[in-house]
Protein backbone atom coordinates (compact mmCIF):
# COMPACT_ATOMS: atom_id res chain seq x y z
CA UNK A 1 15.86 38.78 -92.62
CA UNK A 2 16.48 40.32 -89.30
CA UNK A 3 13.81 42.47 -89.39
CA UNK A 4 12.52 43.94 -85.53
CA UNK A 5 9.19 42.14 -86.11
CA UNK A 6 11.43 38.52 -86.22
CA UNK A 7 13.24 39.15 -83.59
CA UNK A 8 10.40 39.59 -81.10
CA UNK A 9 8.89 36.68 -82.75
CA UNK A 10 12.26 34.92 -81.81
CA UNK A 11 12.37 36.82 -78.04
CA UNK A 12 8.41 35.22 -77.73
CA UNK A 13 9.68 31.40 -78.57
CA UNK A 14 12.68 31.69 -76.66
CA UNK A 15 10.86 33.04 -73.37
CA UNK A 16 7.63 30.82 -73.75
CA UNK A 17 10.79 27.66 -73.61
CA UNK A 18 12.37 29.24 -70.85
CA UNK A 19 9.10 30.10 -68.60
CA UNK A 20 6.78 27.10 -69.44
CA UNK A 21 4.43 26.91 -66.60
CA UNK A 22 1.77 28.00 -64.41
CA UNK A 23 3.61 31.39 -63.86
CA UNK A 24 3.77 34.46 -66.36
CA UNK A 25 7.72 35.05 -67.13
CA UNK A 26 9.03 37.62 -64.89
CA UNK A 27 9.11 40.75 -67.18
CA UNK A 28 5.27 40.19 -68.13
CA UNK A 29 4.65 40.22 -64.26
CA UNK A 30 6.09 42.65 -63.73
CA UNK A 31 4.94 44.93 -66.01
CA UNK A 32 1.58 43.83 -64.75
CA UNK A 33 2.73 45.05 -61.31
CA UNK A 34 2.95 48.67 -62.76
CA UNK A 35 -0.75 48.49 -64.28
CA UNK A 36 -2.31 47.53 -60.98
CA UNK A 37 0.61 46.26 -58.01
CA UNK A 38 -1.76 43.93 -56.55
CA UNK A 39 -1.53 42.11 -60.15
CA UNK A 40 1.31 39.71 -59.17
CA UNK A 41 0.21 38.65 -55.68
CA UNK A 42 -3.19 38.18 -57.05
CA UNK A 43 -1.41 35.78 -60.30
CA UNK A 44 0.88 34.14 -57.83
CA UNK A 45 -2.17 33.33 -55.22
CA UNK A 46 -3.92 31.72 -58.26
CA UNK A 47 -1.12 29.49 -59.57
CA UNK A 48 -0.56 28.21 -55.91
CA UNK A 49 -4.14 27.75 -55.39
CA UNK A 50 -4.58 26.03 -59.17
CA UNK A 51 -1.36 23.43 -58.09
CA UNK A 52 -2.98 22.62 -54.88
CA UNK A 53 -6.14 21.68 -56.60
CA UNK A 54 -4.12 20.05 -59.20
CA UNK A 55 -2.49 17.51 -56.43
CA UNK A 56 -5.84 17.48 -54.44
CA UNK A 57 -7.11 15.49 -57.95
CA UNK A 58 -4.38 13.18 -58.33
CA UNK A 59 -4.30 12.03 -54.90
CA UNK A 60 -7.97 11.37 -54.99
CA UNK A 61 -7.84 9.49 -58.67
CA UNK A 62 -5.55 7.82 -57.16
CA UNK A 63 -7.30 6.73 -53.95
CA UNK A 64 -10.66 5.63 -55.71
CA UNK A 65 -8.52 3.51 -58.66
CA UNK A 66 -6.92 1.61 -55.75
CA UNK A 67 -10.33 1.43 -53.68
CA UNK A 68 -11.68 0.02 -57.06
CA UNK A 69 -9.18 -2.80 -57.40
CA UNK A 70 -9.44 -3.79 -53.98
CA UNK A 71 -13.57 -4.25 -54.23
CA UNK A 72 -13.14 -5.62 -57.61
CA UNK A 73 -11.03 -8.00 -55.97
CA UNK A 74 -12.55 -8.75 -52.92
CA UNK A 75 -16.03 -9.31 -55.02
CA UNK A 76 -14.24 -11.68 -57.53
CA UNK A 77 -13.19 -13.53 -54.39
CA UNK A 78 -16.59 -14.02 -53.28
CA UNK A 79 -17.92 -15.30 -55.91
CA UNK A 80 -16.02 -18.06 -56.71
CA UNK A 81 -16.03 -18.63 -52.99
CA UNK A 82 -19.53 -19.21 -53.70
CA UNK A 83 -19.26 -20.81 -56.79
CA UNK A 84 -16.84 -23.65 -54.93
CA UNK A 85 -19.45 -23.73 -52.17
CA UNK A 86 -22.61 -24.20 -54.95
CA UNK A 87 -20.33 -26.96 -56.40
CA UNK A 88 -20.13 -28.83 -53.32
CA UNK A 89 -23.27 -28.93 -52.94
CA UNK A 90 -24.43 -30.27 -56.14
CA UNK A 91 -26.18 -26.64 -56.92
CA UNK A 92 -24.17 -26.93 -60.72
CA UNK A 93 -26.63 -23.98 -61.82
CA UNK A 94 -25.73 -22.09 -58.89
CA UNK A 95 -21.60 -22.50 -59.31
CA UNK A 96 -22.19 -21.30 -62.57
CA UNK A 97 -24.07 -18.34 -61.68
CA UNK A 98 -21.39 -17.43 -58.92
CA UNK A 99 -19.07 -18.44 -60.97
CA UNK A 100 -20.11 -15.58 -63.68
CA UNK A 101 -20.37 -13.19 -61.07
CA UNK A 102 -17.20 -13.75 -59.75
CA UNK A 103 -15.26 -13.23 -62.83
CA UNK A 104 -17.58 -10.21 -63.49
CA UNK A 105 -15.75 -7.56 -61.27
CA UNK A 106 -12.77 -8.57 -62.75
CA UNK A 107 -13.38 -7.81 -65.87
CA UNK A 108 -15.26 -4.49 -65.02
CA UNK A 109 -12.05 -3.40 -63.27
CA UNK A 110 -9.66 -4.20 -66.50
CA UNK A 111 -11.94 -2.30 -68.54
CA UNK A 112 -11.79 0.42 -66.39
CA UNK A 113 -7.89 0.44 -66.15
CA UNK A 114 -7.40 -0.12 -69.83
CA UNK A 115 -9.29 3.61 -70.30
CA UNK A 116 -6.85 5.07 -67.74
């Protein structure tokens, strides 16, 4: 069944494996370039613009999930800094308390990595 219809359906499947991406495949820009020449310049100013954005995001995800850790860490440390000072002291109630809220950070942060 080689009929014309299949083989442009073929041509489509072939070029959309070739030319994955931000970027039209070449033919389609330029073919846009004939309906309007400022068509490609204006596509290609998008898809650099769009992939700058893109890495703009990551870096910052990336920033504020380290950030996190850190405080989560630095919090968890204080508290059962506190809790070992509260037992010390004879404040059981209090070690517990700091205890809890040590641990609490912690935990936050795991949860919050497990949805990542």
């Amino acid at each position: 069944m080689d009929t014309p219809e299949n083989k442009l359906f073929v041509q489509a499947i072939q070029t959309h494996e070739i030319y994955q991406g931000s970027l039209p495949h070449p033919d389609i820009l330029k073919k846009l370039g004939e309906i309007d020449p400022s068509y490609p310049e204006r596509i290609m100013k998008m898809t650099e613009d769009n992939n700058r954005a893109e890495i703009i995001n990551k870096n910052r995800e990336s920033i504020s999930g380290i950030l996190g850790q850190i405080l989560s860490f630095a919090l968890g440390c204080v508290g059962f800094g506190l809790s070992a000072l509260f037992a010390f002291k004879g404040l059981e109630t209090g070690a517990i308390a700091a205890a809890i809220g040590g641990i609490a950070p912690i935990i936050v942060a795991a949860i919050g990595n497990l949805r990542k």
